[in-house]
Each structure stands twice: as structure tokens, then as C-alpha cells.
PDB file of N, CA and C in Angstrom:
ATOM      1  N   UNK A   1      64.133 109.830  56.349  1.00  0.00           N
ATOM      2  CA  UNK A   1      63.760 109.888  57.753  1.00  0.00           C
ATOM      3  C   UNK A   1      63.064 111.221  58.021  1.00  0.00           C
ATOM      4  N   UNK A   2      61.991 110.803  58.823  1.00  0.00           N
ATOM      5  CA  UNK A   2      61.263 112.593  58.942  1.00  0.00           C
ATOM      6  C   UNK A   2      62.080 113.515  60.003  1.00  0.00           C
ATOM      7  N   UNK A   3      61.829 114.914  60.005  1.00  0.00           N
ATOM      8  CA  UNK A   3      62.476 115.613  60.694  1.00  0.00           C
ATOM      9  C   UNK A   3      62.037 115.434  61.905  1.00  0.00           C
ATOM     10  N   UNK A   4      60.504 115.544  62.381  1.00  0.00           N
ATOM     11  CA  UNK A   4      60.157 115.593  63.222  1.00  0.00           C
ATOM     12  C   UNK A   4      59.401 114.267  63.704  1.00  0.00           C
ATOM     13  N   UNK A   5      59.737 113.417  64.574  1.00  0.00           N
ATOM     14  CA  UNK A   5      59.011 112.196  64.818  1.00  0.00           C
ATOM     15  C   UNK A   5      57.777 112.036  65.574  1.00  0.00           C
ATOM     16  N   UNK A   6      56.734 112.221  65.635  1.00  0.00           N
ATOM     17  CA  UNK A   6      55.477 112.456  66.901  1.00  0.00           C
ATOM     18  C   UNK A   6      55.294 111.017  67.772  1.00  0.00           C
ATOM     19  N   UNK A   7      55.447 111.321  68.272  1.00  0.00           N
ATOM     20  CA  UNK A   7      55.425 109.990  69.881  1.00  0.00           C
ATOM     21  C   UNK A   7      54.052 110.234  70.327  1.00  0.00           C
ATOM     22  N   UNK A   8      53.358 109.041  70.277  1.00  0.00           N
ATOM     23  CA  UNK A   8      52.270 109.034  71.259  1.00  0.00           C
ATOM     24  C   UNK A   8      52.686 108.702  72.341  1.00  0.00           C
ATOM     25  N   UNK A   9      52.178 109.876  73.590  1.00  0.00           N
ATOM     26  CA  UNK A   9      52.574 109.204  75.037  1.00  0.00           C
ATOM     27  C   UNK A   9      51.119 109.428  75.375  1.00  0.00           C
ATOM     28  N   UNK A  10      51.445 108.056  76.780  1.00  0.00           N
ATOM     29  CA  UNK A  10      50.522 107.804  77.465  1.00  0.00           C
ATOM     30  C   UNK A  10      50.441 108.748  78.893  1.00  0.00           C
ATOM     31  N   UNK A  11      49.612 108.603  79.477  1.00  0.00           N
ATOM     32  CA  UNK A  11      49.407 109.340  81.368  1.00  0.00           C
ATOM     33  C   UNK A  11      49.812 108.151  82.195  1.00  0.00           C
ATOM     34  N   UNK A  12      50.056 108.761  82.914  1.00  0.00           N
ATOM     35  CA  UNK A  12      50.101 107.051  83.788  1.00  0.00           C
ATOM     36  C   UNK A  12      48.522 106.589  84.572  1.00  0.00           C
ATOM     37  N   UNK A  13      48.117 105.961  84.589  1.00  0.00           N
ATOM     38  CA  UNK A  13      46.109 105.198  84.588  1.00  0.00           C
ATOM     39  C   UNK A  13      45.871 105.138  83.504  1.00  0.00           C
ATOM     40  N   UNK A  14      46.030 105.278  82.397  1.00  0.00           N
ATOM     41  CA  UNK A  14      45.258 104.981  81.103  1.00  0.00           C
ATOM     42  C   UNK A  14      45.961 103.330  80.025  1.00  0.00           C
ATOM     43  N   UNK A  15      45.430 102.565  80.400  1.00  0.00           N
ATOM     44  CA  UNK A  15      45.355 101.162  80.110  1.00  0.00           C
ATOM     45  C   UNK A  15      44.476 101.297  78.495  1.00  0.00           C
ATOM     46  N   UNK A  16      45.534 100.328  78.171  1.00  0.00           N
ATOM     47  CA  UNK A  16      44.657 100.398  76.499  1.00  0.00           C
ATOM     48  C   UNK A  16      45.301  98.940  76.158  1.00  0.00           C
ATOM     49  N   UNK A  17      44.374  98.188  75.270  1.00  0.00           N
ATOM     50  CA  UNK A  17      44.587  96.895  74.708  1.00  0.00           C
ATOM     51  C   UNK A  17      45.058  96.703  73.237  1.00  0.00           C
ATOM     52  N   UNK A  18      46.520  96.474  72.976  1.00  0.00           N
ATOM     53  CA  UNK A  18      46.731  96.310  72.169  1.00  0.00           C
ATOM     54  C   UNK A  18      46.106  95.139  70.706  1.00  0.00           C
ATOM     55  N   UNK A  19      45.513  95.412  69.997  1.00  0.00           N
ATOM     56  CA  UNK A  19      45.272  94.646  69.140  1.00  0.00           C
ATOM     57  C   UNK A  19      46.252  93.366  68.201  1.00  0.00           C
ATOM     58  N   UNK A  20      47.415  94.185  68.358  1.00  0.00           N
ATOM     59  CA  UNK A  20      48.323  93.337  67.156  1.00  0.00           C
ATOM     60  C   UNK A  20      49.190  92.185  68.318  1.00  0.00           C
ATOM     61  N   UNK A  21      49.226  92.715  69.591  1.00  0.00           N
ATOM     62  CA  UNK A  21      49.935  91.761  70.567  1.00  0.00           C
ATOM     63  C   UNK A  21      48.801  91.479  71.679  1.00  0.00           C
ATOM     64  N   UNK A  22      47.954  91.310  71.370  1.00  0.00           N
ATOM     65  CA  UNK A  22      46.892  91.482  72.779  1.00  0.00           C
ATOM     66  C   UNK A  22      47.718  90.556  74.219  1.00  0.00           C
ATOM     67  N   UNK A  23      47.556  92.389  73.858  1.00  0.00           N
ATOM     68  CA  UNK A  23      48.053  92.419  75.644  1.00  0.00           C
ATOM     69  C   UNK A  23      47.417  93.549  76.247  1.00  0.00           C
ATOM     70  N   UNK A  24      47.782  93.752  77.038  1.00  0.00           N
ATOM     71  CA  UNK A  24      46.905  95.348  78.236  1.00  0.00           C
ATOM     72  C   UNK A  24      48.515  95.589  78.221  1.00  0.00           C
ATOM     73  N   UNK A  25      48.660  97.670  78.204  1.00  0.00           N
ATOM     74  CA  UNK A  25      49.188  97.972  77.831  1.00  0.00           C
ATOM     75  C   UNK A  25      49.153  99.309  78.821  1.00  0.00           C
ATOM     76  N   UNK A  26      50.332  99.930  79.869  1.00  0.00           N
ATOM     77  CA  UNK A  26      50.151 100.855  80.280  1.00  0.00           C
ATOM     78  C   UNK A  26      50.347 102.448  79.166  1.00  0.00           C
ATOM     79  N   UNK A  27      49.830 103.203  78.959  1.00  0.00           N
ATOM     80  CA  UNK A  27      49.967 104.247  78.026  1.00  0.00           C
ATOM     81  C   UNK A  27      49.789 103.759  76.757  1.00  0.00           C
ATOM     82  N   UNK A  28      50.020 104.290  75.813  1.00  0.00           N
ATOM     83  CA  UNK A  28      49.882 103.430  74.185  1.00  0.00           C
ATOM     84  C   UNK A  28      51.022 103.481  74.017  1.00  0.00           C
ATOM     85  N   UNK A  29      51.632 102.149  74.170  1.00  0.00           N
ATOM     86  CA  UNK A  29      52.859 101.729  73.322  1.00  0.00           C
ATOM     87  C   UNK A  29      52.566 101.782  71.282  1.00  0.00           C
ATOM     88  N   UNK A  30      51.787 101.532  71.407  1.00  0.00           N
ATOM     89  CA  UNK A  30      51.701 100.680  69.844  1.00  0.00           C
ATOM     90  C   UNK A  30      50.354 101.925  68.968  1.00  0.00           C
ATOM     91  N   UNK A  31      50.360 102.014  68.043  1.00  0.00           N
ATOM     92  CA  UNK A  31      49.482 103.410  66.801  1.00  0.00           C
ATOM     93  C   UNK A  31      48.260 102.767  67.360  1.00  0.00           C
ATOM     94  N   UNK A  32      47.620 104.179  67.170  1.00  0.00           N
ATOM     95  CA  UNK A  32      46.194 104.069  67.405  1.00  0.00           C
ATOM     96  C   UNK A  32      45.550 103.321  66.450  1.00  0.00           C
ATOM     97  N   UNK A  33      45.717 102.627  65.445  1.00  0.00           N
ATOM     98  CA  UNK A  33      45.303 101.771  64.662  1.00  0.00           C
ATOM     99  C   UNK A  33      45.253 100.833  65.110  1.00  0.00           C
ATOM    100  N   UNK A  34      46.126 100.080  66.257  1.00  0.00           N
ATOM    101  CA  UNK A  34      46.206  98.761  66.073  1.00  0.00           C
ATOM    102  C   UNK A  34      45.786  98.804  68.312  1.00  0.00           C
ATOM    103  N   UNK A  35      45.107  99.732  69.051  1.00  0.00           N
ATOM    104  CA  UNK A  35      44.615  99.525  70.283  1.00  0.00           C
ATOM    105  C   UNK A  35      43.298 100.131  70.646  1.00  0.00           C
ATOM    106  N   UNK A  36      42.908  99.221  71.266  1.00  0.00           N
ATOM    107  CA  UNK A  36      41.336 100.110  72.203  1.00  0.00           C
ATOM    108  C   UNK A  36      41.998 100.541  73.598  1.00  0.00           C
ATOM    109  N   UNK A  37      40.890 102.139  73.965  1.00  0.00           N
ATOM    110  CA  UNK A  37      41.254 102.559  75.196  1.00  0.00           C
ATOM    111  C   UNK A  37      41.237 104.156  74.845  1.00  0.00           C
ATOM    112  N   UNK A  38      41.683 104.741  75.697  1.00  0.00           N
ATOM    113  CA  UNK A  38      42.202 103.958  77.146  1.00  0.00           C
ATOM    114  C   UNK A  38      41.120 103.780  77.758  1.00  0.00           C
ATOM    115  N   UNK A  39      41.189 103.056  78.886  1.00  0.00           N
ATOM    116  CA  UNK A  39      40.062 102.298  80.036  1.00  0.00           C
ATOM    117  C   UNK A  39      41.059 102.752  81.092  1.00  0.00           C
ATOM    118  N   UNK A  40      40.358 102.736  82.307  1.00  0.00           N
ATOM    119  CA  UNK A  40      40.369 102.551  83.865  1.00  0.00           C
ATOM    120  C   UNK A  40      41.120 102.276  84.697  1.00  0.00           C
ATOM    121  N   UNK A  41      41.206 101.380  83.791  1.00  0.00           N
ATOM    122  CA  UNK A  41      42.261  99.758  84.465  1.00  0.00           C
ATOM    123  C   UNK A  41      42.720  98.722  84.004  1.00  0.00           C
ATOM    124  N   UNK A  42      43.781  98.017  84.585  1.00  0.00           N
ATOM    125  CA  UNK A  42      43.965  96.836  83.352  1.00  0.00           C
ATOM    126  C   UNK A  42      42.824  96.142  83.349  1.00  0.00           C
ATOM    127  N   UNK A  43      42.115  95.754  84.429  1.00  0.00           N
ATOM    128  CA  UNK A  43      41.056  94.570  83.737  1.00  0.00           C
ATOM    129  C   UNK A  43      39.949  95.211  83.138  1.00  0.00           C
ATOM    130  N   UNK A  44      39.785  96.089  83.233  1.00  0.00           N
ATOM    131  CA  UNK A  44      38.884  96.934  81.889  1.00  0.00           C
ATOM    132  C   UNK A  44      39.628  96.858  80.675  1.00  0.00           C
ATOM    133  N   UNK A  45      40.436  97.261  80.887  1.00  0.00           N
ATOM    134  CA  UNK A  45      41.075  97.106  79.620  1.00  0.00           C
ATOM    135  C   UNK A  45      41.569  95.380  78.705  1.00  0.00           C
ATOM    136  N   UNK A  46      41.650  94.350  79.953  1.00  0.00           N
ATOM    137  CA  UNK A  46      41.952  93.042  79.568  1.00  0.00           C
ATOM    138  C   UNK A  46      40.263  92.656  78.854  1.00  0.00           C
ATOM    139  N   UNK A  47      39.293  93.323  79.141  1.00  0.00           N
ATOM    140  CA  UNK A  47      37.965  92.729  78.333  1.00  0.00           C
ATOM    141  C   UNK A  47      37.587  93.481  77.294  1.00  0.00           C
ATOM    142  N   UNK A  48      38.713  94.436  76.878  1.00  0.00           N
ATOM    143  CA  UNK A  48      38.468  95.026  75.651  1.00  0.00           C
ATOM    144  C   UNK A  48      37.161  94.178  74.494  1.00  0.00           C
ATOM    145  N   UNK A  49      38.001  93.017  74.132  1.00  0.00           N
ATOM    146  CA  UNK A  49      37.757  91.800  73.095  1.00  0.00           C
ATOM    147  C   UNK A  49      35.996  92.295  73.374  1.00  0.00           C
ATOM    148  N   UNK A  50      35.865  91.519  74.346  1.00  0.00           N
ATOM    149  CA  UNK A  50      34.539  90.822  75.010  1.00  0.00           C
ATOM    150  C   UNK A  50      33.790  92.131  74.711  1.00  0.00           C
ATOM    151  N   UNK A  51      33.761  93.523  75.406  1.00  0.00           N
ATOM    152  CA  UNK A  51      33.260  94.752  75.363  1.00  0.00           C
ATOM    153  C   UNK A  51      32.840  95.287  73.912  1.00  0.00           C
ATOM    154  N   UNK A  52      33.853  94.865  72.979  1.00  0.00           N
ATOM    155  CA  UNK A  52      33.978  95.206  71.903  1.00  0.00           C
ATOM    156  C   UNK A  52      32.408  94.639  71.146  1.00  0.00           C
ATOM    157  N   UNK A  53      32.529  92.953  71.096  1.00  0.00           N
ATOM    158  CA  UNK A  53      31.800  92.109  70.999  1.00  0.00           C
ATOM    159  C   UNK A  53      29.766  92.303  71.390  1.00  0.00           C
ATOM    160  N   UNK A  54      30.057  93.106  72.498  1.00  0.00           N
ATOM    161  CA  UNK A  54      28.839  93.152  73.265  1.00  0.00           C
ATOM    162  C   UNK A  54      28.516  94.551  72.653  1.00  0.00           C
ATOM    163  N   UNK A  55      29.046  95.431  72.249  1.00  0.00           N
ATOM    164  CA  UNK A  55      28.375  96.621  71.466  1.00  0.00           C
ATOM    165  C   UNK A  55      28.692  96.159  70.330  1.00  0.00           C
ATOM    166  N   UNK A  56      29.438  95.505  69.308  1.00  0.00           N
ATOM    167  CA  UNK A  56      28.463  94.804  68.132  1.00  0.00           C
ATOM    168  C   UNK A  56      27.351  94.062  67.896  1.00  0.00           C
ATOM    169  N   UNK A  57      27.211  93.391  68.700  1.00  0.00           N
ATOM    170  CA  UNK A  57      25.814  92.668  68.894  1.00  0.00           C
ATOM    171  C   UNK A  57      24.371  93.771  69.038  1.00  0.00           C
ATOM    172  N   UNK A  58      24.859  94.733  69.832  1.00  0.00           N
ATOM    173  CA  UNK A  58      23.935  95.721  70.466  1.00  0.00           C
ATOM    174  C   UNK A  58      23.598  96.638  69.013  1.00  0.00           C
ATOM    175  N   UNK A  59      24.872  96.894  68.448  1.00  0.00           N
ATOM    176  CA  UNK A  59      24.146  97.585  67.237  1.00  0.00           C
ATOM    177  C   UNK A  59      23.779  97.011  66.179  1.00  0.00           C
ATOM    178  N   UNK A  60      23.902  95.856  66.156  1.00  0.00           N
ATOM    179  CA  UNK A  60      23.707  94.935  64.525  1.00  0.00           C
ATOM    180  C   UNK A  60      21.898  94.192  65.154  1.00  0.00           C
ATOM    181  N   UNK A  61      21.324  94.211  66.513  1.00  0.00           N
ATOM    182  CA  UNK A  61      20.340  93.968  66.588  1.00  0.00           C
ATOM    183  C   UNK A  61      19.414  95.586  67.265  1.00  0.00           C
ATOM    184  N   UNK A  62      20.399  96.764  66.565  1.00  0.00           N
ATOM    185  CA  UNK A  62      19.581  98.338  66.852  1.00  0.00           C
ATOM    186  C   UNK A  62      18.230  98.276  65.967  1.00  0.00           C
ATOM    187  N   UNK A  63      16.932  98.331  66.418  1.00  0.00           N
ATOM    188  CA  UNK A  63      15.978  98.829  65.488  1.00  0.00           C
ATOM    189  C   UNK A  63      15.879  99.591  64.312  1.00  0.00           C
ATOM    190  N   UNK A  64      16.583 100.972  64.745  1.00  0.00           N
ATOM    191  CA  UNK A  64      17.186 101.765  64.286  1.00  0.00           C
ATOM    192  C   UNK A  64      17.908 102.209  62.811  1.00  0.00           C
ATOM    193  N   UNK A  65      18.721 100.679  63.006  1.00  0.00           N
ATOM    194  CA  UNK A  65      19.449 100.470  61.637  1.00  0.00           C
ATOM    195  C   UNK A  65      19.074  99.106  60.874  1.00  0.00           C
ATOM    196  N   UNK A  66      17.643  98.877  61.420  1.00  0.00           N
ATOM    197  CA  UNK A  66      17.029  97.831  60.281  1.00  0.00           C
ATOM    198  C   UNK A  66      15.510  98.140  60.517  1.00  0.00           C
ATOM    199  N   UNK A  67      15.270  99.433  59.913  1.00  0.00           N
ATOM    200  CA  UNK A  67      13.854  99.900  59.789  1.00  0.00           C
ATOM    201  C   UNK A  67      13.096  99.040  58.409  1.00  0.00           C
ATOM    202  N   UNK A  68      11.663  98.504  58.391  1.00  0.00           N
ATOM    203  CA  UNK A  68      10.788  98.063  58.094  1.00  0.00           C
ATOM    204  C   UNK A  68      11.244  99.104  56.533  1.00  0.00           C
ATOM    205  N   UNK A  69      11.332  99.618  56.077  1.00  0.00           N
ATOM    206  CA  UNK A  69      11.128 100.775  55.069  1.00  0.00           C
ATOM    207  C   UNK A  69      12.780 100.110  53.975  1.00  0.00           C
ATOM    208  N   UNK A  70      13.547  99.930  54.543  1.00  0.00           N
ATOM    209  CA  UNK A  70      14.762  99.378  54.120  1.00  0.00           C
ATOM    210  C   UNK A  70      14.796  97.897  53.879  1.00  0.00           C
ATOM    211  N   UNK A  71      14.065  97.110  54.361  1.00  0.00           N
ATOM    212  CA  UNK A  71      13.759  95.918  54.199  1.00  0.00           C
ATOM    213  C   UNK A  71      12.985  95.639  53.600  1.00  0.00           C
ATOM    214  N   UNK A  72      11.814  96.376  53.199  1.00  0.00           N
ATOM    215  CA  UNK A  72      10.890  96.153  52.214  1.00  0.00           C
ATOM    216  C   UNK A  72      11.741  96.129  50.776  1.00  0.00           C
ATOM    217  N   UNK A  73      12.852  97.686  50.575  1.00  0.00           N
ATOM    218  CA  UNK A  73      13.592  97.970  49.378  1.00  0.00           C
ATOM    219  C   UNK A  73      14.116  96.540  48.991  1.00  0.00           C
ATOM    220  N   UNK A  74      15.000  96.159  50.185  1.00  0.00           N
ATOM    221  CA  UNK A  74      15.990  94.935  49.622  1.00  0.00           C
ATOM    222  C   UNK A  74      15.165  93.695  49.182  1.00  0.00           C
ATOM    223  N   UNK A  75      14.119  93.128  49.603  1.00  0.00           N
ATOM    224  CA  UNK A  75      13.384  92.302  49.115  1.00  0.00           C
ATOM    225  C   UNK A  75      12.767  92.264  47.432  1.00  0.00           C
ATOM    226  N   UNK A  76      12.764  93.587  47.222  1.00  0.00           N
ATOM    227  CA  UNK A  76      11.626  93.626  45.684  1.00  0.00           C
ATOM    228  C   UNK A  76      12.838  93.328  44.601  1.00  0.00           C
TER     229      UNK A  76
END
């Protein structure tokens, strides 16, 4: 058992979405591994999923990270 145990505490307004129980979550109950946040509010925080979703899309169609120069490589 460790000597010293570190507790994540939360503030009270900071809403975060648990991943492993999705749920909205006042403070972080659960390791930063397994929640997004904190957000605003619970319903900011209840569209974690969706939010999440909409900046993957945003970067997997970034210019940015599928330059003409890299696509030429993978083709030859």
C-alpha cells in the first residue's frame, strides 16, 4: 500500500464526462485516463462524445496533415 495516496479533487462547476461509466460527473470522480473535461456544465459536458467526434473529423480532413508532398511518397 503506498504511503501517500494522491486524490484528484474536483472545484465545484467543473463537469467532466466519464469515459468508463459515461456519465457527467461533478469534479473527477474517476483517473484522468478514463474522463474528458472539465466543461462548463453538465450539458457541455453530456456532449463530450459528440464534441469529441466533431474535432476528429476536423483534423483527419486538416489540409495540413495530408499535404500533396506526403501523398505523392505513399503512392510510389
Amino acid at each position: 500500500m503506498p504511503l501517500f495516496k494522491k486524490r484528484t479533487t474536483g472545484k465545484p462547476g467543473e463537469w467532466y464526462y466519464c469515459l468508463e461509466h459515461q456519465k457527467v460527473e461533478e469534479g473527477p470522480d474517476c483517473p484522468g485516463k478514463d474522463r474528458f473535461g472539465p466543461y462548463a456544465s453538465p450539458q457541455e459536458a453530456q456532449r463530450a462524445m459528440e464534441l469529441a467526434a466533431e474535432r476528429n473529423l476536423q483534423w483527419e480532413n486538416d489540409p495540413r496533415w495530408h499535404d500533396a508532398s506526403r501523398a505523392d511518397t505513399d503512392e510510389e
